[in-house]
Protein backbone atom coordinates (compact mmCIF):
# COMPACT_ATOMS: atom_id res chain seq x y z
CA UNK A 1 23.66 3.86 5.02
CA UNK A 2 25.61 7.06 3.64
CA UNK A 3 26.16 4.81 0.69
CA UNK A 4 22.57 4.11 -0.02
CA UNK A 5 21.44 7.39 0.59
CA UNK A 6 23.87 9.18 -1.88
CA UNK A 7 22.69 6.38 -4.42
CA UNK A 8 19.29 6.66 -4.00
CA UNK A 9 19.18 10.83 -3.74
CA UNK A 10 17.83 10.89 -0.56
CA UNK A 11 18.63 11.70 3.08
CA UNK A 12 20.29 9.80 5.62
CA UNK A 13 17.15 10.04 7.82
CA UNK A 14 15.07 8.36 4.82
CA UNK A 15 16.82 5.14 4.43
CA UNK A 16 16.38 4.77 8.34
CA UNK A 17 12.64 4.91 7.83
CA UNK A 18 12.60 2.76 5.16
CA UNK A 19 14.87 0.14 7.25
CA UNK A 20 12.38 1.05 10.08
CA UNK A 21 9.48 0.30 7.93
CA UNK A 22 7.85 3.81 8.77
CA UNK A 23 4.84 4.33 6.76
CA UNK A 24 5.55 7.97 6.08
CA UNK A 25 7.65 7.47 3.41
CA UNK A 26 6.62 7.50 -0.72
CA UNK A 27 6.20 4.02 -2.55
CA UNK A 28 8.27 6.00 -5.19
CA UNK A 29 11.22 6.46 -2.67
CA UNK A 30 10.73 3.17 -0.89
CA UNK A 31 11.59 1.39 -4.32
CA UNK A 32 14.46 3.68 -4.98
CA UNK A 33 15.86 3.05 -1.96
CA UNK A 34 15.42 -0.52 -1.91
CA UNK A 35 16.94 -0.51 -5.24
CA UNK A 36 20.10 0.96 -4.05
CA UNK A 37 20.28 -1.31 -0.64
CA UNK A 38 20.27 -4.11 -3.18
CA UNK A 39 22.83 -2.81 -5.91
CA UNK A 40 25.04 -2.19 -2.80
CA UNK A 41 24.81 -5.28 -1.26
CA UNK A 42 24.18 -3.20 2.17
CA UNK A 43 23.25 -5.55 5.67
CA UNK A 44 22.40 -3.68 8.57
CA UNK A 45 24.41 -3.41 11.44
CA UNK A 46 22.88 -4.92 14.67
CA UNK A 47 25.54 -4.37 16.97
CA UNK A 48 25.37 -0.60 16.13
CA UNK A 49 21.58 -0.48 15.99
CA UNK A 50 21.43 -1.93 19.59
CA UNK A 51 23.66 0.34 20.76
CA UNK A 52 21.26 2.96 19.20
CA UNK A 53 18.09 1.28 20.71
CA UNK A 54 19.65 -0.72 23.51
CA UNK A 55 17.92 -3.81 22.26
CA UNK A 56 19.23 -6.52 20.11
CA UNK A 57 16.29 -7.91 18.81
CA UNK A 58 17.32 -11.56 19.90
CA UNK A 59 15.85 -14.00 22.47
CA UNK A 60 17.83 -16.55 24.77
CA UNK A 61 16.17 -20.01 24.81
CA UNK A 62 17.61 -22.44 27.58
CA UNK A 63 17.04 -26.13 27.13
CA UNK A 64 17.69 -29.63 27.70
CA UNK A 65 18.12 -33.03 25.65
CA UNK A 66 16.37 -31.60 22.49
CA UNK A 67 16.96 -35.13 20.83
CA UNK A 68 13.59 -35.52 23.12
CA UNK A 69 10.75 -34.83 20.63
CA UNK A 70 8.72 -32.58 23.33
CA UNK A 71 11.73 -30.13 23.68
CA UNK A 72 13.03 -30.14 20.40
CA UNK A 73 9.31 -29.57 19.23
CA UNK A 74 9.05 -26.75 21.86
CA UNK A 75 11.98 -24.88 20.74
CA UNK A 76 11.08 -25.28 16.97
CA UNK A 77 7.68 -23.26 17.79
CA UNK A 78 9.39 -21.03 19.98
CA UNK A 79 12.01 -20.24 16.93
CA UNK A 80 9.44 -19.62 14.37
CA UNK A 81 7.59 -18.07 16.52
CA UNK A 82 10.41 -15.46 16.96
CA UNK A 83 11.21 -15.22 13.43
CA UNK A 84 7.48 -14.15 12.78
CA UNK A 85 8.39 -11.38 15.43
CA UNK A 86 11.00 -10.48 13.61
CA UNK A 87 13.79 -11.46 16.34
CA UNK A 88 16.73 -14.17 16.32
CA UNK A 89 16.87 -16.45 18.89
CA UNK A 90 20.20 -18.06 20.74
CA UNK A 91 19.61 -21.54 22.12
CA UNK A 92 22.05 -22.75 24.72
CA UNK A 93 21.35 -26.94 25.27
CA UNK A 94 22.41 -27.97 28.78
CA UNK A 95 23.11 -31.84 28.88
CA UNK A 96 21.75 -31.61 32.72
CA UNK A 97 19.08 -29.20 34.01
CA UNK A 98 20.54 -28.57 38.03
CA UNK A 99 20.21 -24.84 39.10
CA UNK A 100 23.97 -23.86 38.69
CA UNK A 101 24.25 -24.82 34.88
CA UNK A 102 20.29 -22.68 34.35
CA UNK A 103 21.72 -19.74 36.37
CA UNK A 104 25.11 -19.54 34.24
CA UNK A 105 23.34 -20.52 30.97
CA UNK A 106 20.61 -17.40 32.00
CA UNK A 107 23.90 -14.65 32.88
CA UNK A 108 25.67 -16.41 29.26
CA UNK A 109 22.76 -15.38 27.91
CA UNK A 110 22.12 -12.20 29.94
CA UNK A 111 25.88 -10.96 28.98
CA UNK A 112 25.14 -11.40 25.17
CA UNK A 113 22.49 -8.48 25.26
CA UNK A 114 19.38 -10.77 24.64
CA UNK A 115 15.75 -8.97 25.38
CA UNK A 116 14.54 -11.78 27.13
CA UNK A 117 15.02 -15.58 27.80
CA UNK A 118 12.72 -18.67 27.44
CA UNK A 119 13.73 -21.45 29.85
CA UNK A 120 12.02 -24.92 28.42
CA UNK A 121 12.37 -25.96 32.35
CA UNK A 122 10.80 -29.78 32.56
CA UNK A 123 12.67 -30.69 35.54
CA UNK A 124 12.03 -29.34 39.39
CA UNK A 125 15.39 -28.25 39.63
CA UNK A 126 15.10 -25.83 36.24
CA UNK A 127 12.36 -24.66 37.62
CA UNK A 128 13.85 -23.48 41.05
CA UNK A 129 16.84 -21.89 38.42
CA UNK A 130 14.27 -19.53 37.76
CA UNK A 131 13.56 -17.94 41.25
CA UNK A 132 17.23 -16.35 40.91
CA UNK A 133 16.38 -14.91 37.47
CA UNK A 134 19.00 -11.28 37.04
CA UNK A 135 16.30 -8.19 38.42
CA UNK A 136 14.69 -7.08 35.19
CA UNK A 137 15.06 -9.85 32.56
CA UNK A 138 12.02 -10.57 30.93
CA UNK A 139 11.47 -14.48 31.46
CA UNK A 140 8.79 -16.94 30.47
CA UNK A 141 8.94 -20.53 31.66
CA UNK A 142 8.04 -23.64 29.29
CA UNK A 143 6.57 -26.78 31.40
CA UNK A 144 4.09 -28.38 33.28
CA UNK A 145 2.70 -27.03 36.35
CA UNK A 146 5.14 -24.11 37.03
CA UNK A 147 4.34 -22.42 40.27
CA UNK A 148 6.80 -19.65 40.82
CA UNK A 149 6.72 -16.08 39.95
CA UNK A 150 7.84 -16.01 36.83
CA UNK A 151 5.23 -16.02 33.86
CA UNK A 152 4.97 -19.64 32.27
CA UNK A 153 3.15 -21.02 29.25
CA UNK A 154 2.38 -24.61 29.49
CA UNK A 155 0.20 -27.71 28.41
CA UNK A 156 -2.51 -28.81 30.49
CA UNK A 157 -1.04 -32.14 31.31
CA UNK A 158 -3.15 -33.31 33.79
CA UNK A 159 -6.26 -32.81 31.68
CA UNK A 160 -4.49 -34.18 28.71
CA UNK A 161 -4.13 -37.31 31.09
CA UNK A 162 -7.63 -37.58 32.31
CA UNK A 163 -8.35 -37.22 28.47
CA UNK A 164 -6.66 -40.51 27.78
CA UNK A 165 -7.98 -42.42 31.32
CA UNK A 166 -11.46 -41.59 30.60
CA UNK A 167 -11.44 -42.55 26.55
CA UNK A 168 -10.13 -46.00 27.96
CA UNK A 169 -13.02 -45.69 31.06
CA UNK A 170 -15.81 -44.96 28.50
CA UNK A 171 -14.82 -48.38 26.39
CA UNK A 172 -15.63 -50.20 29.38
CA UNK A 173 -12.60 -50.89 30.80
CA UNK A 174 -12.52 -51.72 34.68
CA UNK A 175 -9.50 -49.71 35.04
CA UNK A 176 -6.38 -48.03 33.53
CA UNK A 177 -2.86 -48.93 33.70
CA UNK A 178 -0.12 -46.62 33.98
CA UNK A 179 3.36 -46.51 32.78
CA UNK A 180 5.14 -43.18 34.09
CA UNK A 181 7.48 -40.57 33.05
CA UNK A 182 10.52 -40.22 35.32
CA UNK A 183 9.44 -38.68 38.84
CA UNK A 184 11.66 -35.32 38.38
CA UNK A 185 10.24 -33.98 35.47
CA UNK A 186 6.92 -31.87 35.70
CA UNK A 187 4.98 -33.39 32.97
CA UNK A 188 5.49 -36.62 34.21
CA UNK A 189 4.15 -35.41 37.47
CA UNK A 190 1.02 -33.90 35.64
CA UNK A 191 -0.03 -37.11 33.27
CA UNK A 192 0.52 -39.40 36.62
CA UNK A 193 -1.89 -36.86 38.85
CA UNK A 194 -4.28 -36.89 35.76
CA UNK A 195 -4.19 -40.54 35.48
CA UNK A 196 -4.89 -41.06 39.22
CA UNK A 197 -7.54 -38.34 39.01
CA UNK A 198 -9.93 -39.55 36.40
CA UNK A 199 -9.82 -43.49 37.97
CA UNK A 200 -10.60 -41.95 41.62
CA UNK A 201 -13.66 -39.69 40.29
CA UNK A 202 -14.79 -42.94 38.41
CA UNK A 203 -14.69 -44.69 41.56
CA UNK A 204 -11.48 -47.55 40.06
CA UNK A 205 -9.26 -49.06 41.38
CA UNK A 206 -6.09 -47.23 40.96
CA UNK A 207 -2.98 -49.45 40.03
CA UNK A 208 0.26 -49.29 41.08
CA UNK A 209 2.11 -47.19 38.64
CA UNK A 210 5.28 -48.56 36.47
CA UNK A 211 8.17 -46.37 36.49
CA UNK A 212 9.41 -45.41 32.89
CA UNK A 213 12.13 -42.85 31.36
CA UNK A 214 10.54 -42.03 28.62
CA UNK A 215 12.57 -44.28 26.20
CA UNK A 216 11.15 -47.36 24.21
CA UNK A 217 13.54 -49.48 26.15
CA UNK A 218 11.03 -48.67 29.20
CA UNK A 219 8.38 -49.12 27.80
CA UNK A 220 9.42 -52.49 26.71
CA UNK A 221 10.34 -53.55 30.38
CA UNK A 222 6.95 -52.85 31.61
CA UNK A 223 4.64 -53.88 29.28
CA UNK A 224 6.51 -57.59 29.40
CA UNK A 225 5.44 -57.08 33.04
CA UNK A 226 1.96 -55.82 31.77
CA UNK A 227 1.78 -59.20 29.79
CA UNK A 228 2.62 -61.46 32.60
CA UNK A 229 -0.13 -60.24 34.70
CA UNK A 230 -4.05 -60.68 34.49
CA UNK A 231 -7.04 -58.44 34.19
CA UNK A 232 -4.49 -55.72 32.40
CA UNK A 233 -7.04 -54.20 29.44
CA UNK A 234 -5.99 -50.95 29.27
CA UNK A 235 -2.79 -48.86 29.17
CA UNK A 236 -1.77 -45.72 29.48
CA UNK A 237 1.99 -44.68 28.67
CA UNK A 238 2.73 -41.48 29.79
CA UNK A 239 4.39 -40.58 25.83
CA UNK A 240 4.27 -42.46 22.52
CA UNK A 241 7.87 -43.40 22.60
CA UNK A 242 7.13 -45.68 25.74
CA UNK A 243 3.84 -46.69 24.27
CA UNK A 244 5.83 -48.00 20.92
CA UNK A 245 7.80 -50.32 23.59
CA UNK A 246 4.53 -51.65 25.32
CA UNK A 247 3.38 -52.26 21.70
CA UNK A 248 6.46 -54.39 21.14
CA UNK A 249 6.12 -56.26 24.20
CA UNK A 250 2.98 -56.93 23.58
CA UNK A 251 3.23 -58.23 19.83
CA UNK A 252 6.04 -60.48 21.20
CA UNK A 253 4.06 -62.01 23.95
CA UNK A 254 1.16 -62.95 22.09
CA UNK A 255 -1.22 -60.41 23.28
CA UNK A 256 -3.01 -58.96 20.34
CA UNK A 257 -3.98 -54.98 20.24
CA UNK A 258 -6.59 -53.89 20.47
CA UNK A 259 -8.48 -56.95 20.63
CA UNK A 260 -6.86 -58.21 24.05
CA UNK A 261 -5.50 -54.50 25.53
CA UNK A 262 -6.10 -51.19 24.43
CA UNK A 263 -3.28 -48.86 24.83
CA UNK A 264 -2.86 -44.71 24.58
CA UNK A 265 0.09 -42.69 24.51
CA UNK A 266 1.10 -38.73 24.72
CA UNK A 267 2.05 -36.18 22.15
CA UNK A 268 1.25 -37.67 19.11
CA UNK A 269 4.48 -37.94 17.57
CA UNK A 270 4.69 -38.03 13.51
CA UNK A 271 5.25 -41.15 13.32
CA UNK A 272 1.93 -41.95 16.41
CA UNK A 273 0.05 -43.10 13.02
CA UNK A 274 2.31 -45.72 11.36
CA UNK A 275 2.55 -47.71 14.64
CA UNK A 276 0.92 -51.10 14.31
CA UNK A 277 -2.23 -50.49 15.28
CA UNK A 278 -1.71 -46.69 14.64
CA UNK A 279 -1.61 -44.91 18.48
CA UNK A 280 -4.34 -43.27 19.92
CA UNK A 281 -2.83 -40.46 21.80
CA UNK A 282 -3.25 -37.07 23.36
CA UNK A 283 -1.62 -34.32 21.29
CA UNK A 284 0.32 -31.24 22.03
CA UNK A 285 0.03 -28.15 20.01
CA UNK A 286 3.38 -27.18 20.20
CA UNK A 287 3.53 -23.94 18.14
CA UNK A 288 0.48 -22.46 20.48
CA UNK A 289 3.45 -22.79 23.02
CA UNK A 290 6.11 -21.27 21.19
CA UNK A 291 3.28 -17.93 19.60
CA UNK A 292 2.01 -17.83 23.23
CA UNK A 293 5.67 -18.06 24.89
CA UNK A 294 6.86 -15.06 22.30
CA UNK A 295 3.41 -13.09 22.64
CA UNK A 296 4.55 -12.57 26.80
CA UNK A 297 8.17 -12.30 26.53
CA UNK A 298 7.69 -9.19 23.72
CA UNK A 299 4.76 -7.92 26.26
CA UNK A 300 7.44 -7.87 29.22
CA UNK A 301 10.18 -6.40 27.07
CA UNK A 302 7.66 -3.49 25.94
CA UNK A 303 6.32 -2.76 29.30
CA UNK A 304 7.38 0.79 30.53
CA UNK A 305 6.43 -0.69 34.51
CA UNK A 306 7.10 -3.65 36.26
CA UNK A 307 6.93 -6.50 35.04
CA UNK A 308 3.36 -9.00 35.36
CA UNK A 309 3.29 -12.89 35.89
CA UNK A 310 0.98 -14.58 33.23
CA UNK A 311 0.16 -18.10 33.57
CA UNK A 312 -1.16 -19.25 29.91
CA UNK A 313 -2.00 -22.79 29.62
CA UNK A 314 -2.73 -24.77 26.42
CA UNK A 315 -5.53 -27.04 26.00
CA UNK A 316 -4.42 -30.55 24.67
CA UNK A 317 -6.19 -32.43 21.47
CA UNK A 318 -6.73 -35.86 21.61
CA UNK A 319 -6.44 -38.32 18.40
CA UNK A 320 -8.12 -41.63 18.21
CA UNK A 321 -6.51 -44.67 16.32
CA UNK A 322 -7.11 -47.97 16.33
CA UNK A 323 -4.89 -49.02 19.67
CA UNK A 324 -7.93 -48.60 21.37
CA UNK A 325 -11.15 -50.51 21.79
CA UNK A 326 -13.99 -51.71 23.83
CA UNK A 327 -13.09 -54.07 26.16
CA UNK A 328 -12.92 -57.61 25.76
């Protein structure tokens, strides 16, 4: 900074503001110092300026199997979110989400100097992880129905759900057919409780549910079962990766779509559209999560007091394709 200063003719104190962005500063001077920071090739230094301000300007993001595309989508908003912020962000992947790998991934994080974590915490036991949070970090919680004390920002999966059971109730189906996310992850929990919701208020019957794991593969399984068995009309998979393997089922056995069974999936994935029929779904808006996620962490790492819980969920879109249709 001595370097730039001498170049440009000014003080010490003035290339600081204009690093700073401080708005008392000349346009005149600005540009001359800009000029110089250029012809020098000068980068600040962050590990000095935290030591200055005791903040490092980067976020901790904890998460798990981001080849999923609901994680990996979740971090990618959180990230740009950041960036928009003006912070870096330091994503440590756990290949299983129990509470000993959350707590050390949290004090990994915790140790590098980050302002604040974001734990994307699908799973009941990432979720518990959080209760044992380090006094003072500023923490916000990605998922589905988070309970605890620490502030979350999720997706309204249970409405997103009912969304989907009551687009399929409204063609005149009888009732809905559900095939399930696996039982220890929240969102599962949410679409099966919104699923089993909107059939009780409509006075259905409510079918028993078949188990998935969120992979084609199991969707495949069930809707061979689904096939096999009559007065199936309508389907709801609890994601479009599971829906894609009912679809294939389906197409093998004979049973046409939509003409024979109507089926919706969840998130609207990019390729939701290009499915044969094209998938009506329920969609996440991903980068509300990852502006909202960032707009509480940066509130909790400003606040001079304790810190406040904020709950902020996200209301879900819903897209309709041509898997659905009245029924037969």
């Amino acid at each position: 900074m001595s370097d730039v200063a001498k170049l440009a003719g000014v003080s010490h104190q003035t290339v600081s503001r204009v690093l700073n962005d401080h708005p008392n500063v000349r346009v005149e001077t600005r540009a001359r110092v800009m000029a110089a920071i250029d012809e020098l090739g000068y980068r600040r230094n962050l590990v000095a300026r935290a030591l200055v301000t005791s903040r490092s300007n980067t976020l901790g993001v904890v998460s798990f199997d981001t080849t999923l595309y609901g994680p990996a989508s979740t971090i990618y908003g959180i990230e740009q979110a950041a960036r928009t912020a003006g912070y870096f962000v330091s994503i440590v992947s756990l290949k299983s989400l129990d509470a000993s790998s959350v707590r050390d991934a949290i004090e990994y994080l915790a140790e590098q100097g980050v302002d604040g974590v974001v734990v994307v915490a699908p799973q009941r036991s990432a979720a518990r992880a959080l209760e044992t949070l380090p006094v003072g970090m500023p923490a916000v919680a990605v998922e589905g129905t988070h309970r605890s004390e620490v502030s979350a920002v999720c997706i309204d999966q249970i409405e997103g759900a009912r969304l989907a059971t009551r687009h399929l109730l409204d063609l005149g189906h009888s009732t809905v057919w559900h095939v399930s996310g696996p039982s220890d992850w929240l969102e599962a929990e949410g679409r099966l409780e919104g699923w089993r919701s909107a059939l009780e208020e409509a006075g259905r019957p409510v079918p028993e549910p078949l188990a998935g794991d969120w992979s084609p593969r199991a969707g495949y399984a069930a809707g061979k079962r689904l096939a096999s068995m009559d007065g199936v009309t309508a389907v709801f998979a609890a994601n479009d990766q599971m829906a894609l393997g009912v679809l294939r089922a389906f197409t093998e056995e004979g049973v046409k779509v939509p003409d024979e069974i109507s089926i919706v999936g969840f998130d609207d994935i990019p390729e939701s559209e290009f499915f044969s029929p094209p998938l009506t779904t329920v969609r996440q808006d991903f980068d509300a999560v990852g502006r909202h996620c960032i707009e509480v962490l940066l509130r909790q790492i400003q606040a001079q007091g304790p810190i406040s819980t904020e709950r902020l969920i996200v209301p879900p879109g819903f897209v309709i394709r041509a898997s659905t249709a009245p029924a037969p």
